[in-house]
PDB file of N, CA and C in Angstrom:
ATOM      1  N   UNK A   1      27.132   1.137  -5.376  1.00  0.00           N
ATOM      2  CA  UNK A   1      28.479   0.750  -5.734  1.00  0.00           C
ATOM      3  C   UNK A   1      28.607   0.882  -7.240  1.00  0.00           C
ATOM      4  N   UNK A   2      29.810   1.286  -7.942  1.00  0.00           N
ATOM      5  CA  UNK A   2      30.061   1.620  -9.205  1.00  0.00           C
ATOM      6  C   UNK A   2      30.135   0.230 -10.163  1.00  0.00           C
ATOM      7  N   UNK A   3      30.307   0.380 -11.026  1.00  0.00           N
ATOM      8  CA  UNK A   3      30.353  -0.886 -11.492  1.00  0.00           C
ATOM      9  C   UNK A   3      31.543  -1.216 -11.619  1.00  0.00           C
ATOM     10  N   UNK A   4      32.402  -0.278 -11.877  1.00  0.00           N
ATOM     11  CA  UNK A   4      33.941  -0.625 -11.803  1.00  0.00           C
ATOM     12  C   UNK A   4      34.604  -0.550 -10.427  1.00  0.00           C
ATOM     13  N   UNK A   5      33.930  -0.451  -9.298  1.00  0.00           N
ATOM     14  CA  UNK A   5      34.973  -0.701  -8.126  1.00  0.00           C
ATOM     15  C   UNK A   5      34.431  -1.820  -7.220  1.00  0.00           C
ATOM     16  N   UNK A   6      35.731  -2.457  -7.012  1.00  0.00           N
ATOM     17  CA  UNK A   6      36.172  -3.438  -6.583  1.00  0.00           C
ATOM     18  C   UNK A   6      35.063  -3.596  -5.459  1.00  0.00           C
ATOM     19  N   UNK A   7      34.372  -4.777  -5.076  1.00  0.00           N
ATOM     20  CA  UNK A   7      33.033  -5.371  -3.973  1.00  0.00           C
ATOM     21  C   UNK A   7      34.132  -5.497  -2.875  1.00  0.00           C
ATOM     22  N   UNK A   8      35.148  -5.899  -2.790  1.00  0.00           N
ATOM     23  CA  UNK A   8      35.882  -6.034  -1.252  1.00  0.00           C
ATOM     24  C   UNK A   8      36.351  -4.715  -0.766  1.00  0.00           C
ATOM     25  N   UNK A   9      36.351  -3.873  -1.598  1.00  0.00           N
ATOM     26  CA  UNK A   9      37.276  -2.351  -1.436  1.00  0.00           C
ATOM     27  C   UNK A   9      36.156  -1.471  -0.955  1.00  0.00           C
ATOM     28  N   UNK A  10      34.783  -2.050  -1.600  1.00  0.00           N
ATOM     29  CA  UNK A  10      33.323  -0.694  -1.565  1.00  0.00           C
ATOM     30  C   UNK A  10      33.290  -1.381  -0.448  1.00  0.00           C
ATOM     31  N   UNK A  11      33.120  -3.050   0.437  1.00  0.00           N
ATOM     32  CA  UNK A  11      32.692  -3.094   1.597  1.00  0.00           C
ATOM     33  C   UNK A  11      33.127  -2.447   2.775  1.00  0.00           C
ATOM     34  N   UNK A  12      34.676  -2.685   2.671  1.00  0.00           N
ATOM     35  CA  UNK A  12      35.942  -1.941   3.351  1.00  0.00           C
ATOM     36  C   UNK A  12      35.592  -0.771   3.456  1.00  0.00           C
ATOM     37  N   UNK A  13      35.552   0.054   2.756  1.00  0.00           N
ATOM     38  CA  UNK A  13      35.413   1.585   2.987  1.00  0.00           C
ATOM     39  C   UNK A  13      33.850   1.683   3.594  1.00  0.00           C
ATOM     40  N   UNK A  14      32.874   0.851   3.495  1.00  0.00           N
ATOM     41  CA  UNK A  14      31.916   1.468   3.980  1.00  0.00           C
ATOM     42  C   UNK A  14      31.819   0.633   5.804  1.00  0.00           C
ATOM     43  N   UNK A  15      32.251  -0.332   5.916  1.00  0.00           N
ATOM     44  CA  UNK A  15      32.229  -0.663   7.060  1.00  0.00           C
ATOM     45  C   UNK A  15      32.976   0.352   7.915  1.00  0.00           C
ATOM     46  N   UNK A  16      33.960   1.088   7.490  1.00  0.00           N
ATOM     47  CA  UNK A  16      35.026   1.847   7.816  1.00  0.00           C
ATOM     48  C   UNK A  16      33.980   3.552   8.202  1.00  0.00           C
ATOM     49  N   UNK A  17      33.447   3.553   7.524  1.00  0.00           N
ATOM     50  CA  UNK A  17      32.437   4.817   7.200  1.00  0.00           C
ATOM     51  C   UNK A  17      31.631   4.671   8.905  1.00  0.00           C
ATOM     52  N   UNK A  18      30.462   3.376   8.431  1.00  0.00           N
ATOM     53  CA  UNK A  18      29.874   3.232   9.545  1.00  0.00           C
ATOM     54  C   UNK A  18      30.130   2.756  11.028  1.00  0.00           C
ATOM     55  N   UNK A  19      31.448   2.641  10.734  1.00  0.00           N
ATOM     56  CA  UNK A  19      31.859   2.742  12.741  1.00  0.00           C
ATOM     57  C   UNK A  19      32.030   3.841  12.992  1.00  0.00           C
ATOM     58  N   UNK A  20      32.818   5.017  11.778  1.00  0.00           N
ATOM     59  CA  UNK A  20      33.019   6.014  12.345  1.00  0.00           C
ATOM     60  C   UNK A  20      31.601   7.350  12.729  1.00  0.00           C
ATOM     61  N   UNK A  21      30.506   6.828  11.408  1.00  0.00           N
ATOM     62  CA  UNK A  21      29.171   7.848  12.161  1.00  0.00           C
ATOM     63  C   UNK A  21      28.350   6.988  12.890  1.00  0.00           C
ATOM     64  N   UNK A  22      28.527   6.020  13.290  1.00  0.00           N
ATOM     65  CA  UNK A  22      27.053   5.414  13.964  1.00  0.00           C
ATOM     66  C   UNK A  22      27.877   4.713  15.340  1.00  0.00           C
ATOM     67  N   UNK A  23      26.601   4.553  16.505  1.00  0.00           N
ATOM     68  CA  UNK A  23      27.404   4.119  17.765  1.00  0.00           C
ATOM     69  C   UNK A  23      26.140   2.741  17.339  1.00  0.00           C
ATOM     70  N   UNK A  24      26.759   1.463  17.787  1.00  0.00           N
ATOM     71  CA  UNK A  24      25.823  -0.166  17.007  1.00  0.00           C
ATOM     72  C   UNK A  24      25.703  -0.448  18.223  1.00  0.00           C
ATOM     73  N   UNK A  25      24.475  -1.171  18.617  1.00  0.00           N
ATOM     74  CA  UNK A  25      23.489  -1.019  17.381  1.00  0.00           C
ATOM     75  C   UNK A  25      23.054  -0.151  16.886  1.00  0.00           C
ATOM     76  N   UNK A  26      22.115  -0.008  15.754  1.00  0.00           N
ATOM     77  CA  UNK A  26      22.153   1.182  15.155  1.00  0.00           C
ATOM     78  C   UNK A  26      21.298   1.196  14.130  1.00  0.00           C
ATOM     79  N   UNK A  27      20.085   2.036  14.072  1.00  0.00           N
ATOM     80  CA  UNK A  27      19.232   1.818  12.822  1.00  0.00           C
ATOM     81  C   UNK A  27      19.748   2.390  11.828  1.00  0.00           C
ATOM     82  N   UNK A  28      19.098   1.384  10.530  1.00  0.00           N
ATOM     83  CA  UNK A  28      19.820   1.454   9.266  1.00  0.00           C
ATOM     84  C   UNK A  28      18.995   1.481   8.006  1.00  0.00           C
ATOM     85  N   UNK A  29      19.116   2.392   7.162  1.00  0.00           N
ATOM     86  CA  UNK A  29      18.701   2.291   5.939  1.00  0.00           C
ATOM     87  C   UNK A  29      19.030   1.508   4.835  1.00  0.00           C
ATOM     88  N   UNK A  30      18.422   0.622   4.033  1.00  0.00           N
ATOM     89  CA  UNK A  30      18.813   0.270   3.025  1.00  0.00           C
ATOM     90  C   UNK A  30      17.649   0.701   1.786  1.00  0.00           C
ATOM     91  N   UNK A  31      18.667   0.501   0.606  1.00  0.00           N
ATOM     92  CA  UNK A  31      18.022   1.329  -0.870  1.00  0.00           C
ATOM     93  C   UNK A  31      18.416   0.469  -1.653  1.00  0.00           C
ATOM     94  N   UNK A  32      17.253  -0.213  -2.349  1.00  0.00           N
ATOM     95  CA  UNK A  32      17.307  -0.861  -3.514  1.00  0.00           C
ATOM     96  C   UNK A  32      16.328  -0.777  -4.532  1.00  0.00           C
ATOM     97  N   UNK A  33      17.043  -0.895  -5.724  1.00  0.00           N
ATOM     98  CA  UNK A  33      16.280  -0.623  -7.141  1.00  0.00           C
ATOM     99  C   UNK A  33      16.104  -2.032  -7.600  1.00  0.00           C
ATOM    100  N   UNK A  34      14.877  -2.100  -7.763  1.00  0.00           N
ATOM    101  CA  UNK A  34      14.829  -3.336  -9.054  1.00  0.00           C
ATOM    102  C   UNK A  34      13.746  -3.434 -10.043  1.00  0.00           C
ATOM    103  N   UNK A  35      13.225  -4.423 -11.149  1.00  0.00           N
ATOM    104  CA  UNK A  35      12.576  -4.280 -11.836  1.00  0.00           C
ATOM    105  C   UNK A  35      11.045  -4.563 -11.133  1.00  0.00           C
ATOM    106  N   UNK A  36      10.110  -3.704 -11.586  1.00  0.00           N
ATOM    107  CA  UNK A  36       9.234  -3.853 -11.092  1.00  0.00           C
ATOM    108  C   UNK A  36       8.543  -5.607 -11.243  1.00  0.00           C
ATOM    109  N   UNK A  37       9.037  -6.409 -10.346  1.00  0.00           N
ATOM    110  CA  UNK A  37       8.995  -7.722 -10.328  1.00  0.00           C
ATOM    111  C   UNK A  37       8.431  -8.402  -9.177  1.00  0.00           C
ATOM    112  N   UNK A  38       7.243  -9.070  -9.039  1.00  0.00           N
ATOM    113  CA  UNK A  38       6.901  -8.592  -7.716  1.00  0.00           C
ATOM    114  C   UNK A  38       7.804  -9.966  -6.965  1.00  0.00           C
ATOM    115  N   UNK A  39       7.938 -11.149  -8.140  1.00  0.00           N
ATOM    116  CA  UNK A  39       8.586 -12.216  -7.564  1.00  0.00           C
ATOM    117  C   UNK A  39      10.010 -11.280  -6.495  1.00  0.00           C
ATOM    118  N   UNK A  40      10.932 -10.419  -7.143  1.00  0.00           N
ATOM    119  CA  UNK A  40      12.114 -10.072  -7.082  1.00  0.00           C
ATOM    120  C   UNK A  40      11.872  -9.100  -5.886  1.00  0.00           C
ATOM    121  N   UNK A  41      10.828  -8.160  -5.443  1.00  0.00           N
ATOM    122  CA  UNK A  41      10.385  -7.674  -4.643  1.00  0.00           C
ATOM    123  C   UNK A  41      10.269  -8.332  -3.543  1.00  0.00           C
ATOM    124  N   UNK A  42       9.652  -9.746  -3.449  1.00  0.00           N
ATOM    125  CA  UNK A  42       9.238 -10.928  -2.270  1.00  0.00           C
ATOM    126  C   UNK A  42      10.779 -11.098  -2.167  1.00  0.00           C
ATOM    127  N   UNK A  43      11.316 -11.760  -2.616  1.00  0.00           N
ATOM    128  CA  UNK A  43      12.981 -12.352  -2.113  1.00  0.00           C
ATOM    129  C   UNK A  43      13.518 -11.141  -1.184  1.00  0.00           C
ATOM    130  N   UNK A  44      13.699 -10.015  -1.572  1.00  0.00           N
ATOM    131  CA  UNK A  44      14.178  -8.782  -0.849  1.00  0.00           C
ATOM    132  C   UNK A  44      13.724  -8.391  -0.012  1.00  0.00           C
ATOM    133  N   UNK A  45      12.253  -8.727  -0.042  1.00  0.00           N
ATOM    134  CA  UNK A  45      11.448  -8.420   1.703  1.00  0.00           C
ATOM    135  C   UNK A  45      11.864 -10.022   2.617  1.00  0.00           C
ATOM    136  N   UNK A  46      11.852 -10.974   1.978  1.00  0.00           N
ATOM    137  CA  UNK A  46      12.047 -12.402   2.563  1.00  0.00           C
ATOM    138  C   UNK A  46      13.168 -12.093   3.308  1.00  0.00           C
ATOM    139  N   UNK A  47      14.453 -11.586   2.883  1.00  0.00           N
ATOM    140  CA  UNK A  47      15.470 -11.500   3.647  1.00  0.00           C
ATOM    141  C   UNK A  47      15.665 -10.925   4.456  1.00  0.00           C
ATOM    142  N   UNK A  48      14.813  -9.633   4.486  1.00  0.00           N
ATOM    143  CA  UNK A  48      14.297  -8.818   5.863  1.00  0.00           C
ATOM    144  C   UNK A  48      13.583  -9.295   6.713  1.00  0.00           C
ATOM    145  N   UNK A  49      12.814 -10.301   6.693  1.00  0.00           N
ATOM    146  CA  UNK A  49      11.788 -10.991   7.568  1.00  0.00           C
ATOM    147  C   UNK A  49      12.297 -11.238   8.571  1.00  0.00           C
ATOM    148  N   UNK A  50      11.397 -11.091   9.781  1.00  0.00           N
ATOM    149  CA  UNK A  50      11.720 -11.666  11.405  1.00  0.00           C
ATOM    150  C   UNK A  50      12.697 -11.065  11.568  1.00  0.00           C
ATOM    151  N   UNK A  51      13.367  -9.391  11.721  1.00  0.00           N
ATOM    152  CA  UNK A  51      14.341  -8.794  11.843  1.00  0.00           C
ATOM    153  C   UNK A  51      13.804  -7.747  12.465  1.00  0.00           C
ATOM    154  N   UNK A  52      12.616  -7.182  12.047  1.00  0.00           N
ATOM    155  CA  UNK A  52      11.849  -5.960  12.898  1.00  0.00           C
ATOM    156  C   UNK A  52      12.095  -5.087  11.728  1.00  0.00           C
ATOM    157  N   UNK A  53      12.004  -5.233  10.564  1.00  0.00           N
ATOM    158  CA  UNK A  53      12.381  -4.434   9.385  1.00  0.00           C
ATOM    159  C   UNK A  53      11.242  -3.395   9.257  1.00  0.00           C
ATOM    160  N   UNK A  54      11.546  -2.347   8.950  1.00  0.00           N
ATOM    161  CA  UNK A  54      10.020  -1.548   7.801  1.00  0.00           C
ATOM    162  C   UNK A  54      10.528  -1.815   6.340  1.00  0.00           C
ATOM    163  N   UNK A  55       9.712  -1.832   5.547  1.00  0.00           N
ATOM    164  CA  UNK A  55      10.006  -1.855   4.047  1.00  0.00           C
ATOM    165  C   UNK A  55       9.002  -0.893   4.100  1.00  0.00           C
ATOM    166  N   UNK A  56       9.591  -0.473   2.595  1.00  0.00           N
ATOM    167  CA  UNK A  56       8.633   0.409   1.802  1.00  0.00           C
ATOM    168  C   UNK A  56       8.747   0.523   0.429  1.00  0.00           C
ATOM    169  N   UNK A  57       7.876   0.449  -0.475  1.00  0.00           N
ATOM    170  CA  UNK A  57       7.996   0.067  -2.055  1.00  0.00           C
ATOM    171  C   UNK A  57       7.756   1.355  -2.688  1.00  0.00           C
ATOM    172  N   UNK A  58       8.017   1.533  -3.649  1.00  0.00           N
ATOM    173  CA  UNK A  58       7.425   2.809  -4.510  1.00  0.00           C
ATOM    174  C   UNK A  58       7.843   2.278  -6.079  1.00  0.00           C
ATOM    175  N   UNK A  59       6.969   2.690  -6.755  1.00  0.00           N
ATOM    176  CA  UNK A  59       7.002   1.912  -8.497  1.00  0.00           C
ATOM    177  C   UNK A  59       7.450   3.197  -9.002  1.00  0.00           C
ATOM    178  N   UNK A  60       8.721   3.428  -9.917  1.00  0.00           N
ATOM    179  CA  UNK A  60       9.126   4.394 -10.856  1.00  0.00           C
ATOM    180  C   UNK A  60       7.734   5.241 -11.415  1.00  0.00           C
ATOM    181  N   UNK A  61       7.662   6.205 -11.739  1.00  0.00           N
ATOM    182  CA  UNK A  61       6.579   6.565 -12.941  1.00  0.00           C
ATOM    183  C   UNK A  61       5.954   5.619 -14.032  1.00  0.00           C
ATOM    184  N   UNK A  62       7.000   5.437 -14.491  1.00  0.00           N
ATOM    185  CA  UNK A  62       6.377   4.573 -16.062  1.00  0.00           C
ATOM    186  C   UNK A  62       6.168   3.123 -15.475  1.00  0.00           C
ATOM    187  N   UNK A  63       6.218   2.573 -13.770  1.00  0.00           N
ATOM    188  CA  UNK A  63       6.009   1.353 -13.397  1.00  0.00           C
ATOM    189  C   UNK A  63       7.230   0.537 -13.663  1.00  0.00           C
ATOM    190  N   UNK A  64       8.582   0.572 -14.396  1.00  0.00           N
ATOM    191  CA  UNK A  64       9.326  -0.409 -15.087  1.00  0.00           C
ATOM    192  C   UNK A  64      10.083  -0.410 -13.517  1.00  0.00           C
ATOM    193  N   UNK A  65      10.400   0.724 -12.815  1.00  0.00           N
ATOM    194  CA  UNK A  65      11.033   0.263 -11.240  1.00  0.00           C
ATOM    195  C   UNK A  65      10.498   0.056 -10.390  1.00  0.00           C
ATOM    196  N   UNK A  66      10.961  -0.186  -9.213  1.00  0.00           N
ATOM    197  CA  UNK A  66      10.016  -0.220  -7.931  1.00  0.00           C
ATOM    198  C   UNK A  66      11.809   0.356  -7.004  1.00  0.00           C
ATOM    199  N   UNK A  67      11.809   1.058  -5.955  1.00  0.00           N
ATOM    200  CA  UNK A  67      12.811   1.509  -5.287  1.00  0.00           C
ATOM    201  C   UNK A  67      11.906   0.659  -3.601  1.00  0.00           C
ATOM    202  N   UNK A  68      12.792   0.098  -3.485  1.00  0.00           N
ATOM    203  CA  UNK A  68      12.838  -0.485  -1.896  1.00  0.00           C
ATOM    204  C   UNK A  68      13.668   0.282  -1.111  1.00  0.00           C
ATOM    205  N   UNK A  69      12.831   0.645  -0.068  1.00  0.00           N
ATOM    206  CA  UNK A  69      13.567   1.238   1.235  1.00  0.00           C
ATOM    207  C   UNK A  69      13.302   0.276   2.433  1.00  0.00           C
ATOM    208  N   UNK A  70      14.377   0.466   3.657  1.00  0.00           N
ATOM    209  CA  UNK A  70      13.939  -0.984   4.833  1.00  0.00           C
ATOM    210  C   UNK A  70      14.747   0.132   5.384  1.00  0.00           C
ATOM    211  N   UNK A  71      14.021   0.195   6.840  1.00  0.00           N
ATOM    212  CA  UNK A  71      14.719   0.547   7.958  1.00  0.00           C
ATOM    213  C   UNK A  71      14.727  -0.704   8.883  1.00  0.00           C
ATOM    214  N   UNK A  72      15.954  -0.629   9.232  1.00  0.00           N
ATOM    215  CA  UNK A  72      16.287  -1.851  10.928  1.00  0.00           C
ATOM    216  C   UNK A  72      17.365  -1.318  11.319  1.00  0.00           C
ATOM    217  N   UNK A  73      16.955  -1.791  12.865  1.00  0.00           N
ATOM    218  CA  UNK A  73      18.019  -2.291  13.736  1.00  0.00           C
ATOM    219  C   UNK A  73      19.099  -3.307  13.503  1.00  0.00           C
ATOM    220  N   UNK A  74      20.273  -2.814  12.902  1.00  0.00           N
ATOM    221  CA  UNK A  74      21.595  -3.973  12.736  1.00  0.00           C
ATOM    222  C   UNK A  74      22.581  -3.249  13.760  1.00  0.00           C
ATOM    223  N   UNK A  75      23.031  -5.196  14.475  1.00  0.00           N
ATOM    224  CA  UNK A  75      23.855  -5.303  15.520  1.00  0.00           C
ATOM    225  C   UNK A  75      25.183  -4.336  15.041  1.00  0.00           C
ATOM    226  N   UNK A  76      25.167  -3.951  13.927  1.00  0.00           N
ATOM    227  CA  UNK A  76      26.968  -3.580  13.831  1.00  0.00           C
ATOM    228  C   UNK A  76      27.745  -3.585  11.876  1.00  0.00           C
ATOM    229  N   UNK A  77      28.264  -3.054  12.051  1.00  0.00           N
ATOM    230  CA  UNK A  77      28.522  -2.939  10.171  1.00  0.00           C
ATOM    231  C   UNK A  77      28.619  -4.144   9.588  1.00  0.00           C
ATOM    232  N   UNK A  78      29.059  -5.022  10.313  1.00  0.00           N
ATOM    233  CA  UNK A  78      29.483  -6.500   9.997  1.00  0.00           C
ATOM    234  C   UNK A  78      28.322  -7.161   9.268  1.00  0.00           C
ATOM    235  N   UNK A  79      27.245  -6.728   9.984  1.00  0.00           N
ATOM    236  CA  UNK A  79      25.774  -7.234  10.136  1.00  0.00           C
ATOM    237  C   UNK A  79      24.894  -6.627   8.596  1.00  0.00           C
ATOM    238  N   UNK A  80      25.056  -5.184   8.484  1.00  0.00           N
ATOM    239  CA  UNK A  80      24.723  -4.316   7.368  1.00  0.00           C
ATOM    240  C   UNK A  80      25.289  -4.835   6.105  1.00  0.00           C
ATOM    241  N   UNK A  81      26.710  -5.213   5.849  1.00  0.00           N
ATOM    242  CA  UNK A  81      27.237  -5.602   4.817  1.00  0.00           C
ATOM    243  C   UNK A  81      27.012  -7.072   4.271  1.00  0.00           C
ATOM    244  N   UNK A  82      26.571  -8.018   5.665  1.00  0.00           N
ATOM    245  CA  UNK A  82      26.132  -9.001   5.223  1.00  0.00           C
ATOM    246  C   UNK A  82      25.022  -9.241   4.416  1.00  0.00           C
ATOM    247  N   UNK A  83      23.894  -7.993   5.081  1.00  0.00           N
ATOM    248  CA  UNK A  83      23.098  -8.038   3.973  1.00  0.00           C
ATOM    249  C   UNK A  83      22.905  -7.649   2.984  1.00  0.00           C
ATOM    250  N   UNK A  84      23.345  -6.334   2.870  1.00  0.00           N
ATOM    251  CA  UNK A  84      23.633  -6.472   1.245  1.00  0.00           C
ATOM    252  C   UNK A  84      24.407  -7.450   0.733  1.00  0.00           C
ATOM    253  N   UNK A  85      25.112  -8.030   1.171  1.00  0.00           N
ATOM    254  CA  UNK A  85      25.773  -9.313  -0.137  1.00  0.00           C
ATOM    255  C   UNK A  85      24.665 -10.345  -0.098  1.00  0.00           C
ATOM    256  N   UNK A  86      24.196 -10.350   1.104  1.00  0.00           N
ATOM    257  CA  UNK A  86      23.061 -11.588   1.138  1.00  0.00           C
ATOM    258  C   UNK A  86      21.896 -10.985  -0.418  1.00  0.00           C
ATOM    259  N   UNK A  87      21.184 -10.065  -0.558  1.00  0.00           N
ATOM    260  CA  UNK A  87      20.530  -9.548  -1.215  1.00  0.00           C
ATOM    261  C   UNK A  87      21.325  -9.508  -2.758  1.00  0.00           C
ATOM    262  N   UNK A  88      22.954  -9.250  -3.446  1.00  0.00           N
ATOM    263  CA  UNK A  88      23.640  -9.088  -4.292  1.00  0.00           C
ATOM    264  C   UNK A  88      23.323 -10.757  -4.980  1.00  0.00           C
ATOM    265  N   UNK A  89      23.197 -11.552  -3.792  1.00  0.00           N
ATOM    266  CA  UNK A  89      23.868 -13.101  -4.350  1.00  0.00           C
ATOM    267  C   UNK A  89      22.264 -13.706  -4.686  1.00  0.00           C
ATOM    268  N   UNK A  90      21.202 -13.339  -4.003  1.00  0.00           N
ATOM    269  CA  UNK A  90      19.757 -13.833  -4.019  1.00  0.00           C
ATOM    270  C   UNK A  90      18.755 -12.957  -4.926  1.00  0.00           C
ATOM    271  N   UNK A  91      19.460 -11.405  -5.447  1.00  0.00           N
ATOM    272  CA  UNK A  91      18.364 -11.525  -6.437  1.00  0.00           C
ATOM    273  C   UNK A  91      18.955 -10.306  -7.343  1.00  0.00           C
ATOM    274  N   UNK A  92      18.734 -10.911  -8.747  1.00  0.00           N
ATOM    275  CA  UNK A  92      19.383 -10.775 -10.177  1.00  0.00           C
ATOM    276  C   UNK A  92      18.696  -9.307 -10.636  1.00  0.00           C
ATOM    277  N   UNK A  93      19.880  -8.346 -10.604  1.00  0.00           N
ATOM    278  CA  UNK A  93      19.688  -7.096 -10.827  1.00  0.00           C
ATOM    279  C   UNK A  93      19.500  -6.334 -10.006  1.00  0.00           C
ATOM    280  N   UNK A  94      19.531  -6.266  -8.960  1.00  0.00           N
ATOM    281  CA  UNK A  94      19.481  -5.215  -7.630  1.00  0.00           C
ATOM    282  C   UNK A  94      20.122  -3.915  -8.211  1.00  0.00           C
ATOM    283  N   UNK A  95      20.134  -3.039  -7.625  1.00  0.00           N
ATOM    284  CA  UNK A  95      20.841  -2.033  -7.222  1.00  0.00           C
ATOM    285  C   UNK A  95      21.043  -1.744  -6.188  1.00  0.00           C
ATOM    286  N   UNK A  96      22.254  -1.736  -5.661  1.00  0.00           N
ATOM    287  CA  UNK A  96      21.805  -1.306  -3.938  1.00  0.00           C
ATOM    288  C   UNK A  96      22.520   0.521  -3.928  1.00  0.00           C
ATOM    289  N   UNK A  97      21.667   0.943  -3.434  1.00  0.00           N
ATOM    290  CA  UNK A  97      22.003   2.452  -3.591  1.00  0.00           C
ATOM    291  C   UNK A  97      22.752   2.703  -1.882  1.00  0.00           C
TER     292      UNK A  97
END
């Protein structure tokens, strides 16, 4: 999401996105950047927990990032968007790609 557009407008359009390519349930990718932190790393896997998630970590070159990937099963877009806001509100500096 840009930094200048609106969080209710980017959810809207993407909930809108994913009814129209995916039949839900429906496995799902998520992409997040953060500082290579391992505290900030744990919170972002924590919220995936007991979901049937994969994570996967990878540290930038110079180590200063780490890029999180998670595949799951979410019931439905409703479900996808929750977590990214769940993840926006629980840990300081995300990126969600």
């Amino acid at each position: 999401m840009s930094e200048k557009q609106n969080p209710e407008e980017f959810y809207k359009k993407l909930k809108a996105q994913l009814y129209d390519t995916a039949t839900w349930p429906s496995k799902y990718l998520y992409k997040f950047i953060v500082e290579s932190d391992l505290h900030k790393i744990a919170e972002i896997e924590a919220l995936f927990d007991n979901i049937g998630a994969v994570i996967h970590t990878m540290e930038s070159k110079n180590g200063k990032y780490t890029s999180i990937s998670i595949h799951v099963v979410m019931e439905n877009p409703e479900a996808v968007i929750t977590k990214y806001e769940e993840v926006a509100e629980n840990v300081e500096g995300v990126i969600s790609l």
